[in-house]
N, C-alpha and C. Protein backbone atom coordinates (compact mmCIF):
# COMPACT_ATOMS: atom_id res chain seq x y z
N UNK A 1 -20.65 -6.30 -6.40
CA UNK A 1 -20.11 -7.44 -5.70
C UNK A 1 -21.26 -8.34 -5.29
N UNK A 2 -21.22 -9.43 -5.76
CA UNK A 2 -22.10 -10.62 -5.05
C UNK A 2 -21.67 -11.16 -3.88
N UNK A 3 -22.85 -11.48 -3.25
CA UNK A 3 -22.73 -11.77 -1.67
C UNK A 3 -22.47 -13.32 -2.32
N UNK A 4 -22.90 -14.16 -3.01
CA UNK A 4 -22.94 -15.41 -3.41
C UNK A 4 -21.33 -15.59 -3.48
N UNK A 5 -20.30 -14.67 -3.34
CA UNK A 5 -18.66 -15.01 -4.03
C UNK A 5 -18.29 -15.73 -2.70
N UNK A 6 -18.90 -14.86 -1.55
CA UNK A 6 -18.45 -14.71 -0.11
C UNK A 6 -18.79 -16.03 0.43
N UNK A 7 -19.41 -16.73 -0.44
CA UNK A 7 -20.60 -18.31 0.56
C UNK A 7 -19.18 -18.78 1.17
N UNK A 8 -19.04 -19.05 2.29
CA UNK A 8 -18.17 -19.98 3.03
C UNK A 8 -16.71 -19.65 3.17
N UNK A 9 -16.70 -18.46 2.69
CA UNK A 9 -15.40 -17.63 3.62
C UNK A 9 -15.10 -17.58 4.86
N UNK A 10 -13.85 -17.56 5.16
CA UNK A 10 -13.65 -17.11 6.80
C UNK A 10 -14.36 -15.69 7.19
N UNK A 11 -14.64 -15.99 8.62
CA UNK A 11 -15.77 -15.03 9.01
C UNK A 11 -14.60 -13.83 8.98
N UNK A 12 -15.27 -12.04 8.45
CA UNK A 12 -14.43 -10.92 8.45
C UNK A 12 -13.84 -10.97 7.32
N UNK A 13 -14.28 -11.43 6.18
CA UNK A 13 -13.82 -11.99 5.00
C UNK A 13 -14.66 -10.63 4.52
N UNK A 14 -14.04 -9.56 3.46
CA UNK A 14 -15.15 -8.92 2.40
C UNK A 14 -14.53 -8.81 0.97
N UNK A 15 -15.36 -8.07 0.11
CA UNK A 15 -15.22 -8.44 -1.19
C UNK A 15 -15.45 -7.37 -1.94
N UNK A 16 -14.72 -6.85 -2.55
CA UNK A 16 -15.21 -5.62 -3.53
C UNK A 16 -14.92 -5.92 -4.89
N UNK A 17 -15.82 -5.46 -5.87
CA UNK A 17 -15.71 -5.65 -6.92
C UNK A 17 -15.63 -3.86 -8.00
N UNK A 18 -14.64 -4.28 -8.85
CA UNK A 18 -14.95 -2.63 -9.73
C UNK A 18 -16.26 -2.69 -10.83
N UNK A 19 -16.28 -1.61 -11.21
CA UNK A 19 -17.88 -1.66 -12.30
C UNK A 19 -17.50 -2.42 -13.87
N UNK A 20 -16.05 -2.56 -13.91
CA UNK A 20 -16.03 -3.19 -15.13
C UNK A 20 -15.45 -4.66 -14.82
N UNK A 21 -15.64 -5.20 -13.37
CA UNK A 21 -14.57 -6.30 -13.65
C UNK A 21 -13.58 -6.43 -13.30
N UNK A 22 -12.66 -5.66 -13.16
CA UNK A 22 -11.09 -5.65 -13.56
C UNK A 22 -10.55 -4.59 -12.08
N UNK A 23 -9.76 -5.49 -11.44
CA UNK A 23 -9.17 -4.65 -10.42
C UNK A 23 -8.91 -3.44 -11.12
N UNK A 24 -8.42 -2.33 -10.20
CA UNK A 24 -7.85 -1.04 -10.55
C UNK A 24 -7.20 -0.55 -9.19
N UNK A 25 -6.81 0.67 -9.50
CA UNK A 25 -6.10 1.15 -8.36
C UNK A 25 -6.77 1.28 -6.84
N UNK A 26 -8.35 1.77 -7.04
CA UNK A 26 -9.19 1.96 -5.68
C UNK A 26 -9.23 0.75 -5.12
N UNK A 27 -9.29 -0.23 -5.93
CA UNK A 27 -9.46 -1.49 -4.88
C UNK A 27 -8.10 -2.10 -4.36
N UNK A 28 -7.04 -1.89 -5.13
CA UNK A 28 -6.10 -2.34 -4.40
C UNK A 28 -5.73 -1.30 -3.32
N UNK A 29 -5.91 -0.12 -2.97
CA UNK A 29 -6.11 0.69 -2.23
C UNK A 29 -6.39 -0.08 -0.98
N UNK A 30 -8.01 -0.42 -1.44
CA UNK A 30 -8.78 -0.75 -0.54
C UNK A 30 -8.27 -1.90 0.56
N UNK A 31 -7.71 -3.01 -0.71
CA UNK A 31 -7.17 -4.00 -0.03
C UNK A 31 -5.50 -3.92 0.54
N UNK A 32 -4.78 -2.78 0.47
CA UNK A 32 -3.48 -2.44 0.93
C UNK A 32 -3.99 -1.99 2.80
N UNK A 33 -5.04 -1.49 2.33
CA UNK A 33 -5.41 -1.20 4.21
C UNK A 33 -6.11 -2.01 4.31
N UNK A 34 -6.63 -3.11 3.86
CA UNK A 34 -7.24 -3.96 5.19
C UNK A 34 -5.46 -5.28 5.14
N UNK A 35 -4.84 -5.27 4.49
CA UNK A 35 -3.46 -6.03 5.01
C UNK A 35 -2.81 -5.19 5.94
N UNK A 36 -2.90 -4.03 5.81
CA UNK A 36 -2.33 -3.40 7.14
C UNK A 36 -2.51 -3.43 8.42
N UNK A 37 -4.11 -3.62 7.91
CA UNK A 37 -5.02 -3.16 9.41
C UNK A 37 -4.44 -4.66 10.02
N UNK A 38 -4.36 -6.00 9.75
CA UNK A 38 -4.46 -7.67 10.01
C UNK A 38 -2.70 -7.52 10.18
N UNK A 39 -1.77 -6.82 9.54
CA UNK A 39 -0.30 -7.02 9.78
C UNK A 39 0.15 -6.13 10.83
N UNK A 40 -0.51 -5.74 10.66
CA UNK A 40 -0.10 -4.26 11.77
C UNK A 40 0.91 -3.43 11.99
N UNK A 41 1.59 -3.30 10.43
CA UNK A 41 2.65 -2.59 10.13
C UNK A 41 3.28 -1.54 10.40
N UNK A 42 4.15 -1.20 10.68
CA UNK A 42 4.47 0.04 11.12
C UNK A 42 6.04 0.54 10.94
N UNK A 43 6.54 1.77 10.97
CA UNK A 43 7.42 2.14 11.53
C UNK A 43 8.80 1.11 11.64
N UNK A 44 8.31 1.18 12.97
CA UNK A 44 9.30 0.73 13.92
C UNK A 44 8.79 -0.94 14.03
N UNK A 45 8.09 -1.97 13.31
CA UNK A 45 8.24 -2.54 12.72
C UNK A 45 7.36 -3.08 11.13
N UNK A 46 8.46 -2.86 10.18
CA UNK A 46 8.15 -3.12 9.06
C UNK A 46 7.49 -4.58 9.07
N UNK A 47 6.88 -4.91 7.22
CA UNK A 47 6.39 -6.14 6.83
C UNK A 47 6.70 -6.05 5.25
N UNK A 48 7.21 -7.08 4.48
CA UNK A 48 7.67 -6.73 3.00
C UNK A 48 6.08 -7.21 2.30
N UNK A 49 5.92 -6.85 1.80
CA UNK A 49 4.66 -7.50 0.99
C UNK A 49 5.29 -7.60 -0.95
N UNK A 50 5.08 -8.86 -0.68
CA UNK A 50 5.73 -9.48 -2.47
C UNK A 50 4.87 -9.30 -3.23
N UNK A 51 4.79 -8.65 -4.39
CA UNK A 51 3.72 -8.95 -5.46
C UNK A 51 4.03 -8.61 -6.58
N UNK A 52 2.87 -8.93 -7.62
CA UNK A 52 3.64 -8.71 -8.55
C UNK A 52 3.41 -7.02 -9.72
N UNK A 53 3.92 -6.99 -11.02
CA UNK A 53 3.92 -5.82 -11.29
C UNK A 53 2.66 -5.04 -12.15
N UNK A 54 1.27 -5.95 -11.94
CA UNK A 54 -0.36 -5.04 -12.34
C UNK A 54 0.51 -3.96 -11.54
N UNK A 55 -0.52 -3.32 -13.02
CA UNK A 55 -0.63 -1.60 -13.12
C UNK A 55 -1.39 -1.30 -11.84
N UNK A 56 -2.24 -1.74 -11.20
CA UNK A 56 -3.14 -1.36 -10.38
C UNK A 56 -2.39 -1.38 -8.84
N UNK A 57 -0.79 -1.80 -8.52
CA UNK A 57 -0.06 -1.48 -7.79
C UNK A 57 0.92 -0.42 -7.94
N UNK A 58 0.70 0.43 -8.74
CA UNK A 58 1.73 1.38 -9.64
C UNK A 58 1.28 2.59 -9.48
N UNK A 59 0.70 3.47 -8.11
CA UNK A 59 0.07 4.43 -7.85
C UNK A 59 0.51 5.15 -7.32
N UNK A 60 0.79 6.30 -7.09
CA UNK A 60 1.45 7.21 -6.20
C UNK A 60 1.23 7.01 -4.82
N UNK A 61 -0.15 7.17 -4.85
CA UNK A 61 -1.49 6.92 -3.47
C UNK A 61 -0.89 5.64 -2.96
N UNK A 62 -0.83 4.70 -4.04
CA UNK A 62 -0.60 3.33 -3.21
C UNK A 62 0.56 3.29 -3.05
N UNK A 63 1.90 3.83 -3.30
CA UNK A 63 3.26 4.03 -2.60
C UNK A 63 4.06 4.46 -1.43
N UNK A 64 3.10 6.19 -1.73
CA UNK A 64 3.10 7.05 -0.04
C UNK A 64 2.68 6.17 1.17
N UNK A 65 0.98 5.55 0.72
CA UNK A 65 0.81 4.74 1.73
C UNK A 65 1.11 3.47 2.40
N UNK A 66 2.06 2.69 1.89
CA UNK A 66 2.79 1.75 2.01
C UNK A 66 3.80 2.34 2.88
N UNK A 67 4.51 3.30 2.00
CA UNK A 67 5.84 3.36 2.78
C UNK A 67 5.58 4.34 4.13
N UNK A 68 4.61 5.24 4.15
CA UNK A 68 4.13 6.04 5.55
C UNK A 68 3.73 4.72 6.53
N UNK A 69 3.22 3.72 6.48
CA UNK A 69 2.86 2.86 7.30
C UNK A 69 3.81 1.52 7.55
N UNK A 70 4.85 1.29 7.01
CA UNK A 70 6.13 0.41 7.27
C UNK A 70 5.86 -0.58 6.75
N UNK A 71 5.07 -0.41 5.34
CA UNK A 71 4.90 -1.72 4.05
C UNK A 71 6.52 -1.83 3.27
N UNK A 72 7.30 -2.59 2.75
CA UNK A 72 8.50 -2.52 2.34
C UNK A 72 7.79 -3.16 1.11
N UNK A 73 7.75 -2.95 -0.13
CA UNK A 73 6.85 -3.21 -1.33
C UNK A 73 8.28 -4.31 -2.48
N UNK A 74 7.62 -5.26 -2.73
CA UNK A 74 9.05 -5.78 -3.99
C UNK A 74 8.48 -6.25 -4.85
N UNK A 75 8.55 -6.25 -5.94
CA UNK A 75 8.06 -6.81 -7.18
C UNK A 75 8.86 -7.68 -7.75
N UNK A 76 7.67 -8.97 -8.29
CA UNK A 76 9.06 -9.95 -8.86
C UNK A 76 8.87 -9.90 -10.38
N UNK A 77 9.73 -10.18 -11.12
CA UNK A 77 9.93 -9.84 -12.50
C UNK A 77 8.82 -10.76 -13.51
N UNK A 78 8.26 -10.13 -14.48
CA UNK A 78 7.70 -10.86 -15.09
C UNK A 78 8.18 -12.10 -15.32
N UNK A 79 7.05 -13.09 -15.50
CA UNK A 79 6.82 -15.03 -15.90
C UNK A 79 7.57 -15.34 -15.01
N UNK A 80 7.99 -14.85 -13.73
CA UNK A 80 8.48 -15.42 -12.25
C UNK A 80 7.52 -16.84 -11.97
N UNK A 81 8.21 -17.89 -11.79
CA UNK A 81 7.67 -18.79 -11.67
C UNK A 81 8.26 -19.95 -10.63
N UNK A 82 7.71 -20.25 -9.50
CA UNK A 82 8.41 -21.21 -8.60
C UNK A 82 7.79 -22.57 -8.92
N UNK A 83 8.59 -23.58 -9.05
CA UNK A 83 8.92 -25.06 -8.72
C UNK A 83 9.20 -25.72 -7.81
């Protein structure tokens, strides 16, 4: 990860990068708990998070932990496109 990506981000802003490039499952991991940590999801009150259907949201790991922490997960269908 280059610090140069980060120039002029909001402060608490970070950045991970994988070794080939290409998201994968650890980083969306990574980034499923820091939306948690900022939504503050829970339980007793949920948050839906929309996205779409990369493989790299398609994890066991990243399911349990969604739904143990009161993420409500929806996927929109491929070439979904708003106007």
């Amino acid at each position: 990860m280059l610090d140069l990506l980060l120039k002029g981000s909001p402060p608490g802003t970070i950045g991970a990068a994988s070794s080939n490039g290409w998201t994968d499952n650890t980083l969306f991991i990574q980034w499923l708990r820091r939306f948690m940590q900022h939504t503050k999801c829970s339980e007793e009150e949920p948050c839906i998070l929309i996205m779409d259907r990369h493989q790299s949201h398609k994890s066991l790991e990243a399911i349990e932990l969604a739904r143990e922490n009161g993420v409500i997960t929806a996927t929109l269908p491929p070439h979904c496109v708003s106007e």
